[in-house]
PDB file of N, CA and C in Angstrom:
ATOM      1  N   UNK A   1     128.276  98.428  88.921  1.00  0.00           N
ATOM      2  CA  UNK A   1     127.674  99.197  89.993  1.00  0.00           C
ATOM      3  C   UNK A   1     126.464  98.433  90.531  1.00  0.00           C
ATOM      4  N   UNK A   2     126.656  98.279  92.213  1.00  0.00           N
ATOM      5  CA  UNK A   2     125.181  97.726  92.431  1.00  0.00           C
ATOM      6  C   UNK A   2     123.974  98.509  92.365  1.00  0.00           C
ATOM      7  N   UNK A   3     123.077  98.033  92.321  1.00  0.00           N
ATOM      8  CA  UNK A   3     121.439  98.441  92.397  1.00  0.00           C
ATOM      9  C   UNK A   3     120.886  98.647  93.981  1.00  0.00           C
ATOM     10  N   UNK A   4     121.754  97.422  94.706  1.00  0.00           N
ATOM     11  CA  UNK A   4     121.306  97.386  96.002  1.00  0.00           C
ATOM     12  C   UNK A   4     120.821  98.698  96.766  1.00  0.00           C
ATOM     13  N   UNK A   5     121.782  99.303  96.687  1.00  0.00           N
ATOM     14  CA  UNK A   5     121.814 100.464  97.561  1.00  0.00           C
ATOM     15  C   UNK A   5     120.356 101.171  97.177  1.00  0.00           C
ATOM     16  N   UNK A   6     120.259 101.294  95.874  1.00  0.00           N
ATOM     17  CA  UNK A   6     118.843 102.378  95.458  1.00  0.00           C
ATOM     18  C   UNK A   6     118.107 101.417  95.840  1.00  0.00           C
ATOM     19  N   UNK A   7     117.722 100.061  95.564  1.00  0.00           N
ATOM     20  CA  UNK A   7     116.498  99.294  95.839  1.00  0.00           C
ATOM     21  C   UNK A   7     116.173  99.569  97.157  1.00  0.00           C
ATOM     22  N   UNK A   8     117.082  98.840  97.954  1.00  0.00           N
ATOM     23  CA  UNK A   8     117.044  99.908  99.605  1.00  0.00           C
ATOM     24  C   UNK A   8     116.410 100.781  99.865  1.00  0.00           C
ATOM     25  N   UNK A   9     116.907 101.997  99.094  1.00  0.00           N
ATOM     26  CA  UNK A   9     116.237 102.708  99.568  1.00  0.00           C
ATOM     27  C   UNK A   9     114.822 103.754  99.045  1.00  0.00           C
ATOM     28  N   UNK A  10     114.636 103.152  97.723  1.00  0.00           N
ATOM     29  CA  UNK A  10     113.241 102.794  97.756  1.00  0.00           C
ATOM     30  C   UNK A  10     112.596 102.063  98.537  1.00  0.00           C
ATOM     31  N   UNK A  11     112.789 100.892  98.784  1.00  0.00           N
ATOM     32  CA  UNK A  11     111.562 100.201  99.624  1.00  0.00           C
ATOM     33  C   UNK A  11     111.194 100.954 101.315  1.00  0.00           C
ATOM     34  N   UNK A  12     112.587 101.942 101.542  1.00  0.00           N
ATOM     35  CA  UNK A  12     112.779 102.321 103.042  1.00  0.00           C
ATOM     36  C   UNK A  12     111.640 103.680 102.456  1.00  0.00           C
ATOM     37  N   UNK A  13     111.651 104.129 101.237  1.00  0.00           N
ATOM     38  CA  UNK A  13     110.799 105.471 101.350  1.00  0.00           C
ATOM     39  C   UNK A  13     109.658 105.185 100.978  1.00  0.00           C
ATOM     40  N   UNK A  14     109.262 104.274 100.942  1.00  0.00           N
ATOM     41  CA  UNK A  14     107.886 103.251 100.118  1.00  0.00           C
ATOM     42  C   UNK A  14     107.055 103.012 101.594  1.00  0.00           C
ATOM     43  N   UNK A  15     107.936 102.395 102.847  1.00  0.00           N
ATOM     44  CA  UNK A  15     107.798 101.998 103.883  1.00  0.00           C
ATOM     45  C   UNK A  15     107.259 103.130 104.579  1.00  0.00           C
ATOM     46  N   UNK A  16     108.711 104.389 104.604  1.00  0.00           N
ATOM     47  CA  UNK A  16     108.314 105.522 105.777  1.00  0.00           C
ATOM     48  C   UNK A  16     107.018 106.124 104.810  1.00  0.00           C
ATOM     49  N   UNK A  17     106.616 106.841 103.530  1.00  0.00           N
ATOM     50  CA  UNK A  17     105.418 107.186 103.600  1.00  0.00           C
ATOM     51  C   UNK A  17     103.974 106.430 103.942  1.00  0.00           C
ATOM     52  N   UNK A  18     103.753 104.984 103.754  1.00  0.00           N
ATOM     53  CA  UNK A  18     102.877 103.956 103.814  1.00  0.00           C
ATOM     54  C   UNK A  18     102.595 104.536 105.716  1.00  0.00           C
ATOM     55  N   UNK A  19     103.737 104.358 106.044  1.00  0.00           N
ATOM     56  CA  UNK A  19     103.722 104.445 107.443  1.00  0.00           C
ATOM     57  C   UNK A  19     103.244 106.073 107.986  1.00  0.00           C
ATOM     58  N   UNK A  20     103.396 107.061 107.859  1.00  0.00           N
ATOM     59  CA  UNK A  20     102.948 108.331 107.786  1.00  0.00           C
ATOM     60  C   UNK A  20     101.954 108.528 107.325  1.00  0.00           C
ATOM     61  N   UNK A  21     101.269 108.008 106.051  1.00  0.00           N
ATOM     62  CA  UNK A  21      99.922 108.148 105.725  1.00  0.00           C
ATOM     63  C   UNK A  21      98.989 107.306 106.553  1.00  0.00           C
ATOM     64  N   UNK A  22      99.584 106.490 107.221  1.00  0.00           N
ATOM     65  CA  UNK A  22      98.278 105.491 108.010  1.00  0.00           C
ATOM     66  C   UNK A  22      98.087 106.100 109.703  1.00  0.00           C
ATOM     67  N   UNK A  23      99.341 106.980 109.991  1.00  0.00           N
ATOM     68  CA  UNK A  23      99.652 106.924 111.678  1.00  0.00           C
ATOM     69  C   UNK A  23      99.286 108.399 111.656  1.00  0.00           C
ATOM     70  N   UNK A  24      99.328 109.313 110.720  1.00  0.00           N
ATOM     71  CA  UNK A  24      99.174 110.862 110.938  1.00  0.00           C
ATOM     72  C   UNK A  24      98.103 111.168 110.045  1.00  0.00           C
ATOM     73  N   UNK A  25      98.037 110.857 108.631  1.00  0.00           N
ATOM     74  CA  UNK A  25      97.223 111.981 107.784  1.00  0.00           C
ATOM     75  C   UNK A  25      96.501 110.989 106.760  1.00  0.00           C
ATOM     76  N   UNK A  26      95.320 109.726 107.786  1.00  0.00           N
ATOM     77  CA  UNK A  26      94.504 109.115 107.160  1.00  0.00           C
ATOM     78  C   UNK A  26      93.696 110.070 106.523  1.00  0.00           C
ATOM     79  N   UNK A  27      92.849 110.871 107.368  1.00  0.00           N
ATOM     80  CA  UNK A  27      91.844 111.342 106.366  1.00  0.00           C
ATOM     81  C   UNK A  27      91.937 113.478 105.803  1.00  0.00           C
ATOM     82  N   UNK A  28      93.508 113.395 105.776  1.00  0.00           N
ATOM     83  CA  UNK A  28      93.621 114.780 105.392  1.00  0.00           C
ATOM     84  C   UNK A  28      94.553 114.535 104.094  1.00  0.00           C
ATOM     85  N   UNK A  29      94.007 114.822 102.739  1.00  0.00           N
ATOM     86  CA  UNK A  29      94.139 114.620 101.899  1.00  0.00           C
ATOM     87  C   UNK A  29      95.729 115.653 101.315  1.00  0.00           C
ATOM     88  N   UNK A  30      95.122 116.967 101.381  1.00  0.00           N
ATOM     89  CA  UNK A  30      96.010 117.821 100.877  1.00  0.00           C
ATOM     90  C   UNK A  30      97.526 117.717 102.082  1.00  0.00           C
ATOM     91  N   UNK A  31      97.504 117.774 103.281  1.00  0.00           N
ATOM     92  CA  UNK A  31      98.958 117.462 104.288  1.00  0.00           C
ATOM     93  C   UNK A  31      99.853 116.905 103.869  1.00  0.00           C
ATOM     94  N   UNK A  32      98.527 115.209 103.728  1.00  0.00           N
ATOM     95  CA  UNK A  32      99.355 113.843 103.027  1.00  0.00           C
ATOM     96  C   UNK A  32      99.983 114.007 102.061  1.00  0.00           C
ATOM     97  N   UNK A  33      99.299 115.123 100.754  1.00  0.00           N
ATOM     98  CA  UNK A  33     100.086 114.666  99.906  1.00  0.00           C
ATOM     99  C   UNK A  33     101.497 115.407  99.773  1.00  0.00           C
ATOM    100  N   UNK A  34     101.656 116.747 100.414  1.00  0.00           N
ATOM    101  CA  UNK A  34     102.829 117.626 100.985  1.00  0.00           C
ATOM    102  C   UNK A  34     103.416 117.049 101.799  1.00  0.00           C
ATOM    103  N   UNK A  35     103.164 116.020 102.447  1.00  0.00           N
ATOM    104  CA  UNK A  35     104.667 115.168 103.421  1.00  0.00           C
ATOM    105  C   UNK A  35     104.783 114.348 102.692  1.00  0.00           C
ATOM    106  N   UNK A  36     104.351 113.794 101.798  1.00  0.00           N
ATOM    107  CA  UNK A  36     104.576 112.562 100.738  1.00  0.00           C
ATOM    108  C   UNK A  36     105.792 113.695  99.548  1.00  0.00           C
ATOM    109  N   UNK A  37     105.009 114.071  99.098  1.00  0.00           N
ATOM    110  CA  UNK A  37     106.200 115.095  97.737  1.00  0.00           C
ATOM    111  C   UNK A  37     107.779 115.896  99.212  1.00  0.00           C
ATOM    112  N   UNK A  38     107.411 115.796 100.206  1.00  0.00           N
ATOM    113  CA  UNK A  38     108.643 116.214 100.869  1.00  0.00           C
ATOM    114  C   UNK A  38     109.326 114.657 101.165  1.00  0.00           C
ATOM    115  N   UNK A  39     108.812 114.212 101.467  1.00  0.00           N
ATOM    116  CA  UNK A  39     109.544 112.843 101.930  1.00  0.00           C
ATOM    117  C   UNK A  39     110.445 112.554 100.202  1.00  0.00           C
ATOM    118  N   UNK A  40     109.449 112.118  99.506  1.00  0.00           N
ATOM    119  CA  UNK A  40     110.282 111.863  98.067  1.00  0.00           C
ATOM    120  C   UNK A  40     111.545 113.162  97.978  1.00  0.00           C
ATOM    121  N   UNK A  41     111.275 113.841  97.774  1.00  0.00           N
ATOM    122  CA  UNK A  41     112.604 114.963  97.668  1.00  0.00           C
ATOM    123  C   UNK A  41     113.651 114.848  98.503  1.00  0.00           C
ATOM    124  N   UNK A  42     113.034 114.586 100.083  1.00  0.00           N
ATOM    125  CA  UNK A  42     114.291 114.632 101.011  1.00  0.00           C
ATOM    126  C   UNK A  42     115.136 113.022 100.551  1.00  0.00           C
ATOM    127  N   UNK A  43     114.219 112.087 100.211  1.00  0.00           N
ATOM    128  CA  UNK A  43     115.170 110.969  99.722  1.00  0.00           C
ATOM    129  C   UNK A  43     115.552 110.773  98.315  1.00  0.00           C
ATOM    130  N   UNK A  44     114.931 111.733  97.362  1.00  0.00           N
ATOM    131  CA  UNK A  44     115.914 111.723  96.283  1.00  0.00           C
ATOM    132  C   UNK A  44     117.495 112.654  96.228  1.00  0.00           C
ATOM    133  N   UNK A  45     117.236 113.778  97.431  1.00  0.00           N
ATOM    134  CA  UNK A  45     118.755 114.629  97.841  1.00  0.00           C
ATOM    135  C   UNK A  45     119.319 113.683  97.922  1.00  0.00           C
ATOM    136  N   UNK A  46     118.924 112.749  99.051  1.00  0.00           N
ATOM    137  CA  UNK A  46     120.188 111.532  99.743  1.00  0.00           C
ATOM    138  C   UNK A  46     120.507 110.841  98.997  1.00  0.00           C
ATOM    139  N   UNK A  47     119.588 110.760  97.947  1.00  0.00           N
ATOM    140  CA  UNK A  47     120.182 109.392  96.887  1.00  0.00           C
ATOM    141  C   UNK A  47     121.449 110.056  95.879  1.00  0.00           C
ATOM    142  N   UNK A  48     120.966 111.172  95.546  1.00  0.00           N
ATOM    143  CA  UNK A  48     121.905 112.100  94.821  1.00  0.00           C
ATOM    144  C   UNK A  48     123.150 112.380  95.566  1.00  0.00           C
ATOM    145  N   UNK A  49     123.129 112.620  96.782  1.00  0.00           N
ATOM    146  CA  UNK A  49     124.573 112.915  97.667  1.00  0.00           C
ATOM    147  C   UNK A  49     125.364 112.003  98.036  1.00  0.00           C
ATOM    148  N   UNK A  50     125.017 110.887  98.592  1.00  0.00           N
ATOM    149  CA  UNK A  50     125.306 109.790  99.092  1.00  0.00           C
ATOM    150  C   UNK A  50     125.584 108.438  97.672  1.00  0.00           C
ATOM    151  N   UNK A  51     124.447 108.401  97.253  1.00  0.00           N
ATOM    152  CA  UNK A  51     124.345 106.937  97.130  1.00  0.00           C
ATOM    153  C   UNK A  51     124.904 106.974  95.308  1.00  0.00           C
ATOM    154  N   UNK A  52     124.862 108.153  94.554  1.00  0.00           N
ATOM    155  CA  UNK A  52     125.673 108.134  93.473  1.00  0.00           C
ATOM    156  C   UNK A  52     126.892 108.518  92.976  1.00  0.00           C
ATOM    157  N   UNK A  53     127.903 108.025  92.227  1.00  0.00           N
ATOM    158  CA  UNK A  53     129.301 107.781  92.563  1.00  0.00           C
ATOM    159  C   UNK A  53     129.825 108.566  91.646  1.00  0.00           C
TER     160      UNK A  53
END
């Protein structure tokens, strides 16, 4: 089984929060960290639906 696919898409959810914490919710602490714990969830569903066999 490859790895590829999960490495992927870690680095893509590594990317989109880095990117959301700098463009929307620099200095609001508690938001950030509720679109951060939603972002992780919405891409651990996908990893679970999609990406494991």
């Amino acid at each position: 089984m490859s790895k590829l696919p999960l490495i992927l898409t870690a680095l893509a959810m590594v990317a989109l929060i880095v990117g959301v914490d700098v463009l929307f919710f620099r200095d609001h602490f508690w938001p950030r960290l509720m679109v951060n714990v939603g972002i992780v969830l919405v891409f651990g569903a996908f990893t679970l639906r999609f990406l494991r066999h």
